[in-house]
C-alpha atoms as a PDB file:
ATOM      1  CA  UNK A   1       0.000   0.000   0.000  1.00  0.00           C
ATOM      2  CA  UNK A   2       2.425   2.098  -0.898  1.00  0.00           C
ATOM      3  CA  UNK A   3       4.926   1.486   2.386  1.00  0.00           C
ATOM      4  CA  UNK A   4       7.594   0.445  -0.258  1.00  0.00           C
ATOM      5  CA  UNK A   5      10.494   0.735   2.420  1.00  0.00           C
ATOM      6  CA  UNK A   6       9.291  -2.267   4.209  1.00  0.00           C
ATOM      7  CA  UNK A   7      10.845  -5.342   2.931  1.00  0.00           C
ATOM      8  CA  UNK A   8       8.512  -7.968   2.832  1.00  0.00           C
ATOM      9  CA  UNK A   9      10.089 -10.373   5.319  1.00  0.00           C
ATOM     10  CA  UNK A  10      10.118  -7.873   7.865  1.00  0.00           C
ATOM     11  CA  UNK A  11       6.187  -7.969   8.304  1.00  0.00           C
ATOM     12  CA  UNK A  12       3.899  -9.318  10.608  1.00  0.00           C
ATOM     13  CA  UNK A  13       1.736 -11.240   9.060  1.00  0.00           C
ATOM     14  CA  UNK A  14      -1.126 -11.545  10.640  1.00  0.00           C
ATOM     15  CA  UNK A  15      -1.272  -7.932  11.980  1.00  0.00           C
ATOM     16  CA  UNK A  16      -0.107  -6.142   8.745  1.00  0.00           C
ATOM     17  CA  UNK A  17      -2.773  -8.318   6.653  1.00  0.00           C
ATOM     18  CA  UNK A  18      -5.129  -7.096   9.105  1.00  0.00           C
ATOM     19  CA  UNK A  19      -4.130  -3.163   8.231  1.00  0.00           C
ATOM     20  CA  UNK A  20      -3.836  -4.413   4.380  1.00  0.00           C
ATOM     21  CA  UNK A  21      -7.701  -5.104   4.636  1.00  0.00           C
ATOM     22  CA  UNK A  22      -8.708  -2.642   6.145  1.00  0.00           C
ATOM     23  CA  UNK A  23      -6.666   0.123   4.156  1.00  0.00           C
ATOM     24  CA  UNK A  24      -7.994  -1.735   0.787  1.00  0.00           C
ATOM     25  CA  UNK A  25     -12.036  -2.069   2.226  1.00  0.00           C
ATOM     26  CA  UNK A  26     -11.376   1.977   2.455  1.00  0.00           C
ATOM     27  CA  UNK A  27     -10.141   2.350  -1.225  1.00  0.00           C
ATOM     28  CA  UNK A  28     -12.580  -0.156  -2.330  1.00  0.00           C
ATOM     29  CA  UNK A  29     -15.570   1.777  -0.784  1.00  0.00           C
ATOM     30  CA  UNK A  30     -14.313   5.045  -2.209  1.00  0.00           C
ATOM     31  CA  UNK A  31     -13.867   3.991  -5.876  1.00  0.00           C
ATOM     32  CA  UNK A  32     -17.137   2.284  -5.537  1.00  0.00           C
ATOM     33  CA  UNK A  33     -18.795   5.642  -5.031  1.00  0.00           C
ATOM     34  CA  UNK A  34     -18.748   6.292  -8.908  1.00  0.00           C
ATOM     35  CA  UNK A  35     -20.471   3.204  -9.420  1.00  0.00           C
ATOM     36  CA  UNK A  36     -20.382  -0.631  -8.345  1.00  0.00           C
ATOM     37  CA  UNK A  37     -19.349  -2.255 -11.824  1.00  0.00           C
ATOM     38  CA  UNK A  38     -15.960  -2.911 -11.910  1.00  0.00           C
ATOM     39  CA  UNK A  39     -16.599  -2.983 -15.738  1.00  0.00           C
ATOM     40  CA  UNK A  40     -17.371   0.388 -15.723  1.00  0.00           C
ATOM     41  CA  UNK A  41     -15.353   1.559 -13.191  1.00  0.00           C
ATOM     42  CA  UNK A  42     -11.392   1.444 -13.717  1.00  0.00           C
ATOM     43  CA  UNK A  43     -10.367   2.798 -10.491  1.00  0.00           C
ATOM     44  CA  UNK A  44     -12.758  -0.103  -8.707  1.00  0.00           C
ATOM     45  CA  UNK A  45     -11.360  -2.556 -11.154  1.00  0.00           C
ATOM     46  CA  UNK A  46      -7.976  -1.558 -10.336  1.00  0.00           C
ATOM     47  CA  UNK A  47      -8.458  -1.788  -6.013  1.00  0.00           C
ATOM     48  CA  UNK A  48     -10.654  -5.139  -6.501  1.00  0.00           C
ATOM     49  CA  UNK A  49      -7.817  -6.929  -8.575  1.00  0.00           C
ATOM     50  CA  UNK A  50      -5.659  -5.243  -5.568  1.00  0.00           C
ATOM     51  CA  UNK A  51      -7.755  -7.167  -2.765  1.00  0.00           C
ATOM     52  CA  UNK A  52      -7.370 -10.215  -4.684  1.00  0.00           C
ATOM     53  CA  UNK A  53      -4.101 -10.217  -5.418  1.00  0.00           C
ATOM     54  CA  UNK A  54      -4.111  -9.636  -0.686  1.00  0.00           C
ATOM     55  CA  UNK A  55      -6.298 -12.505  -0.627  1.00  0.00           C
ATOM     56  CA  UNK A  56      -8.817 -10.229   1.309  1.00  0.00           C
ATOM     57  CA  UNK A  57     -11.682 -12.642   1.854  1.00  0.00           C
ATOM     58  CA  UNK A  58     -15.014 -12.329  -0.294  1.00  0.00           C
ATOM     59  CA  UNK A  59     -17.513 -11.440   1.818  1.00  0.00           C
ATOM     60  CA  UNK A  60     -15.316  -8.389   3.201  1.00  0.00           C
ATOM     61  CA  UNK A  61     -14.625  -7.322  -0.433  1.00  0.00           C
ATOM     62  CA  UNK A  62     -18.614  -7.181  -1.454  1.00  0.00           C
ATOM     63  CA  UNK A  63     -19.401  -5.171   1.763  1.00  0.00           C
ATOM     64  CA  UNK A  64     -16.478  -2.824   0.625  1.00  0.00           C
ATOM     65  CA  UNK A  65     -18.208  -2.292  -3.016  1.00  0.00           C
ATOM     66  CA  UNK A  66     -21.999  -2.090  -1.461  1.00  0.00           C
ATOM     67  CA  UNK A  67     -21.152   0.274   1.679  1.00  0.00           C
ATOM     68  CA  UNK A  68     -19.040   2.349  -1.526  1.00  0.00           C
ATOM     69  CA  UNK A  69     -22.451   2.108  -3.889  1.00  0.00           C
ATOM     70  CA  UNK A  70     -24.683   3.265  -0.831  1.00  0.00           C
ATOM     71  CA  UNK A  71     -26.177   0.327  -0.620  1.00  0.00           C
ATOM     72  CA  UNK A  72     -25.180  -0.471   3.410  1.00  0.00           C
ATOM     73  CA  UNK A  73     -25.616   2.207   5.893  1.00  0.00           C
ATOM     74  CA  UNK A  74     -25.828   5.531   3.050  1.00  0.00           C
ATOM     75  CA  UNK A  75     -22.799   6.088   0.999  1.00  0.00           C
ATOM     76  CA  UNK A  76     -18.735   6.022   2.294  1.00  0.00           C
ATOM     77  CA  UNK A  77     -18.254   9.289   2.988  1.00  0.00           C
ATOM     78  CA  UNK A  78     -14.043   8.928   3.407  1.00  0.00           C
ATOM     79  CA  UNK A  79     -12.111  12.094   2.031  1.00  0.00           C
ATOM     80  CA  UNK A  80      -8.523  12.306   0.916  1.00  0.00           C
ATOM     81  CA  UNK A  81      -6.437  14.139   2.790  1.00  0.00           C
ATOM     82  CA  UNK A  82      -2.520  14.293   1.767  1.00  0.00           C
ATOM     83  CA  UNK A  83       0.593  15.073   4.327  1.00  0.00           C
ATOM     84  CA  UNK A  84       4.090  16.318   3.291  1.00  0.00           C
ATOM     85  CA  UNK A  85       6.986  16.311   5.612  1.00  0.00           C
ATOM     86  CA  UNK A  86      10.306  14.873   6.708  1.00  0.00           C
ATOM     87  CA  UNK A  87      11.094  11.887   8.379  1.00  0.00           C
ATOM     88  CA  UNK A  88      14.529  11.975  10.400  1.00  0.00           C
ATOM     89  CA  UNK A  89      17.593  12.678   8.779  1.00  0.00           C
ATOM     90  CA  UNK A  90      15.360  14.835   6.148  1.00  0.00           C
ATOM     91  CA  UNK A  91      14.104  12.110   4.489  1.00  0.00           C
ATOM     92  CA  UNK A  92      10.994  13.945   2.150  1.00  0.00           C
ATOM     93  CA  UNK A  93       7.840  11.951   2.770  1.00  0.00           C
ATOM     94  CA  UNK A  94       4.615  12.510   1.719  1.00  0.00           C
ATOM     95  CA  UNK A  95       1.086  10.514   3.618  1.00  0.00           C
ATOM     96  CA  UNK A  96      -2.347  10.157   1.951  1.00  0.00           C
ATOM     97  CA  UNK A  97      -4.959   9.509   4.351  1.00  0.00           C
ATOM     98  CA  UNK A  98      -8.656   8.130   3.812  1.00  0.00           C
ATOM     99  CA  UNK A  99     -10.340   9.436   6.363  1.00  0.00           C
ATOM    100  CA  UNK A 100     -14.213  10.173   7.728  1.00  0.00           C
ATOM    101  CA  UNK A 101     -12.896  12.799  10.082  1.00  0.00           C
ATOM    102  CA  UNK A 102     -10.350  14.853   8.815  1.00  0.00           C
ATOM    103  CA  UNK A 103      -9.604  16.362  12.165  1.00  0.00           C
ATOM    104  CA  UNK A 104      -8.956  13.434  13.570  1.00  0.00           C
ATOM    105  CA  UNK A 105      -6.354  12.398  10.368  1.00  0.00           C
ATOM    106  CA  UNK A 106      -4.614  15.690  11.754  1.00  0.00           C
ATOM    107  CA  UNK A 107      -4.286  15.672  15.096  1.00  0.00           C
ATOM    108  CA  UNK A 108      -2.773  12.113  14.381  1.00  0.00           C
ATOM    109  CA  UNK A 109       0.010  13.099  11.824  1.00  0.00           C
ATOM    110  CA  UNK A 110       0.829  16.025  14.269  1.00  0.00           C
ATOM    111  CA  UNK A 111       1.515  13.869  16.684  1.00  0.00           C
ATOM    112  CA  UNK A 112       3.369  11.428  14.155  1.00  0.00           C
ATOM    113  CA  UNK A 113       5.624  13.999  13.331  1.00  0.00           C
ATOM    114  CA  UNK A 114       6.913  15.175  16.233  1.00  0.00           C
ATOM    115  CA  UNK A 115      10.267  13.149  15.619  1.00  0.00           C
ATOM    116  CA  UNK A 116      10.262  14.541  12.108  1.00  0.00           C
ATOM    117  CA  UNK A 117       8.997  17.703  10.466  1.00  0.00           C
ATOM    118  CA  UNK A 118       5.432  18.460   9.369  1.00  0.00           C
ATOM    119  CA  UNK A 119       6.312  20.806   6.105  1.00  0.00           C
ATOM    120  CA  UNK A 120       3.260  22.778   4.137  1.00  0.00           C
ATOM    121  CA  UNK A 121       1.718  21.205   0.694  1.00  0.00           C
ATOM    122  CA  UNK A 122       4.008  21.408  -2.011  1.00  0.00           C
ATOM    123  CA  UNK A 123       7.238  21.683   0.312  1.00  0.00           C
ATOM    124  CA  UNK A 124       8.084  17.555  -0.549  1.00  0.00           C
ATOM    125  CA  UNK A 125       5.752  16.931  -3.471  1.00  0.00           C
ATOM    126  CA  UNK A 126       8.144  18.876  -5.908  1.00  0.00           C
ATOM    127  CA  UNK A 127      10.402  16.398  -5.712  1.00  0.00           C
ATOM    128  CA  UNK A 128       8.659  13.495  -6.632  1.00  0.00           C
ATOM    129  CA  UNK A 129       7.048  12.590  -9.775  1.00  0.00           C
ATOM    130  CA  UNK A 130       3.039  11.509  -9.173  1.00  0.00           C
ATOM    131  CA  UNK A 131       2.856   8.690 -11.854  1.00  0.00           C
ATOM    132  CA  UNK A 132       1.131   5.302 -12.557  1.00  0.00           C
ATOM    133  CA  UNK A 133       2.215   2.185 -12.111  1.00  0.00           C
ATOM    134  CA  UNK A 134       1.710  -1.202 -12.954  1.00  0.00           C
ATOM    135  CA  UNK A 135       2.648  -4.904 -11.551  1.00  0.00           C
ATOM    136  CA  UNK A 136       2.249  -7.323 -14.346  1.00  0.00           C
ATOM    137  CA  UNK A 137       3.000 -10.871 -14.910  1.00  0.00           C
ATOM    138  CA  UNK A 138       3.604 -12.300 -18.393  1.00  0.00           C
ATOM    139  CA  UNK A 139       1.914 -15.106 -19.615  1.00  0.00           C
ATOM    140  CA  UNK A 140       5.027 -16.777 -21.289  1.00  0.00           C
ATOM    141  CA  UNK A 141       8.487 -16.989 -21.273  1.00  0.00           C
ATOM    142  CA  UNK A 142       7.882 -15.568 -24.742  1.00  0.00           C
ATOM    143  CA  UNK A 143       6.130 -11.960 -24.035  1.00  0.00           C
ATOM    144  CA  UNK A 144       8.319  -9.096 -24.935  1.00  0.00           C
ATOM    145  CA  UNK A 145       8.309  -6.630 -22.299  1.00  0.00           C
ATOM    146  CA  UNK A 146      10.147  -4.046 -24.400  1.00  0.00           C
ATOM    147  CA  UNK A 147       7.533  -4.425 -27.178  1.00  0.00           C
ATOM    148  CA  UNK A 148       4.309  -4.284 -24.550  1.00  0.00           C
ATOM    149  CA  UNK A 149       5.291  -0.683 -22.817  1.00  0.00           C
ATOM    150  CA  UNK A 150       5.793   0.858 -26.549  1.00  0.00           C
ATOM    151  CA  UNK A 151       2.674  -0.729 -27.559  1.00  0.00           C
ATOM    152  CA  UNK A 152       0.594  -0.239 -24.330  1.00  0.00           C
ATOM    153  CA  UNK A 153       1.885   3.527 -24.180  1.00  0.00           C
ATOM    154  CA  UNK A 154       3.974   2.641 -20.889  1.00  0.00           C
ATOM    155  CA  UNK A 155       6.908   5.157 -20.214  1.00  0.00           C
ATOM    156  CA  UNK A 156       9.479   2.839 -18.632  1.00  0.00           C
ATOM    157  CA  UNK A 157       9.504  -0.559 -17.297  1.00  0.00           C
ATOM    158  CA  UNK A 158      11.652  -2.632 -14.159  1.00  0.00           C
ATOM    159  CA  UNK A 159      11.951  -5.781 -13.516  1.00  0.00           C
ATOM    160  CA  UNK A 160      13.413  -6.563 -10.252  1.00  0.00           C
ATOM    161  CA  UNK A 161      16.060  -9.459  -9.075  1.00  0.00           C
ATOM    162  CA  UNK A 162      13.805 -10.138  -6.241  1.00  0.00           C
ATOM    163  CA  UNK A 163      10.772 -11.060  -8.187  1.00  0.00           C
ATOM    164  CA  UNK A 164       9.733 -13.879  -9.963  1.00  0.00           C
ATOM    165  CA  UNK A 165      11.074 -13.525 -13.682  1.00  0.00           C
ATOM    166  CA  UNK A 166       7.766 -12.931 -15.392  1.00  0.00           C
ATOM    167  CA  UNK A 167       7.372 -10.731 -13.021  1.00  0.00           C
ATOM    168  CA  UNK A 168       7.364  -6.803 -14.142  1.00  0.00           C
ATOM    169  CA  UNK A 169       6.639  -3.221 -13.188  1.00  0.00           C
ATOM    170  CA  UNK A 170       5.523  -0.975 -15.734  1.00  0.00           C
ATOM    171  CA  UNK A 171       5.156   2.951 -14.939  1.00  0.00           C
ATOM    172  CA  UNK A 172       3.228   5.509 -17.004  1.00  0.00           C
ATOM    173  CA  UNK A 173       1.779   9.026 -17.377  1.00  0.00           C
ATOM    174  CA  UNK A 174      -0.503   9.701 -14.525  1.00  0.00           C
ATOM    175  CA  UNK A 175      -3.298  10.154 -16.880  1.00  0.00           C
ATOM    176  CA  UNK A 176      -2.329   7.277 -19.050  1.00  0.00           C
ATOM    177  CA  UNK A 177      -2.785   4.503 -16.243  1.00  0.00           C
ATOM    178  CA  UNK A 178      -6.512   2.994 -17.039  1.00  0.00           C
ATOM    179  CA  UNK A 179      -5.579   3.454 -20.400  1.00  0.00           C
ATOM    180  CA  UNK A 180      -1.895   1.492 -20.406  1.00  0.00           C
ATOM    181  CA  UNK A 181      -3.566  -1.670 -18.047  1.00  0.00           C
ATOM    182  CA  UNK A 182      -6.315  -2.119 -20.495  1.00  0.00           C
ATOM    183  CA  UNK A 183      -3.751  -2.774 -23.271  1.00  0.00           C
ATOM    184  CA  UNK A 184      -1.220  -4.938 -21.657  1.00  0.00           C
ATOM    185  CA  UNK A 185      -3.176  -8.604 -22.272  1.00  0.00           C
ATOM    186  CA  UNK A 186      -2.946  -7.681 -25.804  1.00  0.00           C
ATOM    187  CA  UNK A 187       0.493  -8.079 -25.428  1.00  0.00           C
ATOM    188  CA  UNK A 188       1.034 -11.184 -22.999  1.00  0.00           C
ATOM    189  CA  UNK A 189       0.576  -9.842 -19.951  1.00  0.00           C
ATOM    190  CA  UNK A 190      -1.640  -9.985 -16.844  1.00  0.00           C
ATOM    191  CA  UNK A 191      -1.895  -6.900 -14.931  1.00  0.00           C
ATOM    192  CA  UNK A 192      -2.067  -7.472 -10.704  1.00  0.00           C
ATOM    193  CA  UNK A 193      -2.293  -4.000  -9.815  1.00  0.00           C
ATOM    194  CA  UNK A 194      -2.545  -0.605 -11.304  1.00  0.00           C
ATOM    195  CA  UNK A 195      -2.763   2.572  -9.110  1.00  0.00           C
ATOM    196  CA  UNK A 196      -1.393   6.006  -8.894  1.00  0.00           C
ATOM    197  CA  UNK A 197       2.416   6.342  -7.213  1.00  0.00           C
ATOM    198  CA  UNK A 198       4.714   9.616  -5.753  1.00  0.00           C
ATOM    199  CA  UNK A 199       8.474   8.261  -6.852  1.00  0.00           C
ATOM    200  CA  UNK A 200      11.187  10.263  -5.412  1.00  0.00           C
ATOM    201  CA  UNK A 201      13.415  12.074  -7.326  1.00  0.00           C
ATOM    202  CA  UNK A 202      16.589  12.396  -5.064  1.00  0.00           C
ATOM    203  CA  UNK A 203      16.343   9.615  -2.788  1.00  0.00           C
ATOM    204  CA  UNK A 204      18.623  10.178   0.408  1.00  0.00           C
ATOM    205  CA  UNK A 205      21.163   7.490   1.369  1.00  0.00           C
ATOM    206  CA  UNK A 206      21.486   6.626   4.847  1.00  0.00           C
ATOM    207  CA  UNK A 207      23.768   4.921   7.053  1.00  0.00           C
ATOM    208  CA  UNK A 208      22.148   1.318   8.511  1.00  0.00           C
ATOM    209  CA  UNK A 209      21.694   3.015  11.863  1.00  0.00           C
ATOM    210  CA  UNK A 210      19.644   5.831  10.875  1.00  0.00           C
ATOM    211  CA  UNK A 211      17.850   4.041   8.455  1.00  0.00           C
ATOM    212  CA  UNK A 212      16.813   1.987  11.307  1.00  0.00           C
ATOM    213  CA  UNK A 213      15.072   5.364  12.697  1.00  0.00           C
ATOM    214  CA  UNK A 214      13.810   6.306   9.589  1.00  0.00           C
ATOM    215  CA  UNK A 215      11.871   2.472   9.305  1.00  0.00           C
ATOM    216  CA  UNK A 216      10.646   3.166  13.056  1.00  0.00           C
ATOM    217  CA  UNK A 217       8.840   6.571  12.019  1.00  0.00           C
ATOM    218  CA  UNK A 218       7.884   5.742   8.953  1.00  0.00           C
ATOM    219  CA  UNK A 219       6.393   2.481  10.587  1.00  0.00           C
ATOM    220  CA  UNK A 220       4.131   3.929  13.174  1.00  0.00           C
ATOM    221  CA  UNK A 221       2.543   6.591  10.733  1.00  0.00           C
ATOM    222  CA  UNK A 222       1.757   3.409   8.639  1.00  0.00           C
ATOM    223  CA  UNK A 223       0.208   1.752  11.330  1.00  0.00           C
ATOM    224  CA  UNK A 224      -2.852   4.813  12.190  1.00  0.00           C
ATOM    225  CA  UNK A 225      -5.842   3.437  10.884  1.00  0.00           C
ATOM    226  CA  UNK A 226      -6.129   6.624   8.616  1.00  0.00           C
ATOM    227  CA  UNK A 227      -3.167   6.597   7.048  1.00  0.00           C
ATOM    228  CA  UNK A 228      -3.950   4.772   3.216  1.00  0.00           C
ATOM    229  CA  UNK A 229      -0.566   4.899   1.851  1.00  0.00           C
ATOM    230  CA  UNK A 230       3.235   6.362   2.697  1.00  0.00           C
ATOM    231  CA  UNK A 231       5.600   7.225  -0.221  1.00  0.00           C
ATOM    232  CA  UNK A 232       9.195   8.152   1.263  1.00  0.00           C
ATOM    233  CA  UNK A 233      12.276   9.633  -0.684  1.00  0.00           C
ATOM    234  CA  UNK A 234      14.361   6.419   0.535  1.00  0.00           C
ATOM    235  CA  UNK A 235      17.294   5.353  -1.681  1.00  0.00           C
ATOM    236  CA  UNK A 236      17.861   0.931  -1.315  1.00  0.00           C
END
């Protein structure tokens, strides 16, 4: 969800698949608001494949889409709320919350930042480009991924030495994102996730003891039930 400094050994299972549901129930219920087809609706698509791909369990994932289409309890009525500020060490990070009471979201990440440095919008997000991206698998050994991002409209493409080798990341234009996923089967591949990214452009390197500080912050303002997703200027 965005908490890309975590490696993924480092988790908790059970408690961070417990956040992971929740934070994707939110994101479900929002994008639902513009209408419970995921046919029709890209950014539902995009969060349901998302759940799926988290194993969140059906039942939860239906209640997300109905309590998003109004049809349990009235409509969702979370707002986006985004954060910019340092971490230690004046690492740039910027927060997006989902909240229902955007007080509440900000008397939170006040009191998140106290070991950091709450900054004013626009004092991080200069520095990072806002951009989509895409985790795709390829459906043979054969698919070209060189061939797909040209084709699909894709900007750039990674593959990393981590993941499995079909396995590949492509990014795009902000505005290009629905657009890009539709066309990647056409080209061997089947798309995970697809959802809108900050990327840092100057990531700062730290030494392994003050990255250690930096993962301790950056942890507990993941962990507030409002908090949806944390992008951090982090180099490694």
């Amino acid at each position: 969800m965005g908490a890309q400094w975590k490696a993924k050994h480092k988790q908790d299972a059970a408690n961070a698949k417990g956040r992971i549901f929740t934070k994707l129930a939110k994101e479900i219920a929002v994008a639902a608001r513009n209408g419970a087809d995921p046919d029709m609706n890209a950014k539902l698509r995009s969060a349901i494949d998302t759940a799926k791909k988290a194993s969140m369990p059906k039942d939860t994932l239906e209640r997300a889409i109905k309590k998003g289409a109004g049809l349990l309890d009235g409509p969702a009525n979370y707002e986006t709320v985004v954060y910019e500020g340092f971490a230690p060490h004046q690492v740039p990070v910027i927060v997006e919350c989902l909240t229902d009471n955007k007080n509440r979201s900000a008397q939170s990440i006040r009191q998140l930042f106290r070991k950091g440095q709450l900054a004013t919008s626009g004092a991080v997000s200069w520095d990072f480009k806002h951009l989509g991206q895409i985790e795709a698998e390829a459906n043979s050994p054969d698919a070209d991924i060189e061939l797909a991002a040209i084709e699909a409209g894709a900007q750039d493409f990674e593959t990393g030495d981590d993941a499995a080798d079909n396995e590949v990341v492509f990014l795009t234009e902000a505005t290009d994102l629905d657009m890009v996923a539709k066309a990647l089967p056409e080209f061997g591949y089947t798309v995970l996730t697809a959802k809108l990214v900050y990327r840092a452009n100057n990531p700062v390197t730290l030494d392994d003891e003050q990255r250690a500080e930096v993962e301790a912050f950056l942890d507990a303002i993941d962990a507030d039930d409002d908090v949806q997703n944390v992008y951090v200027g982090l180099a490694g």
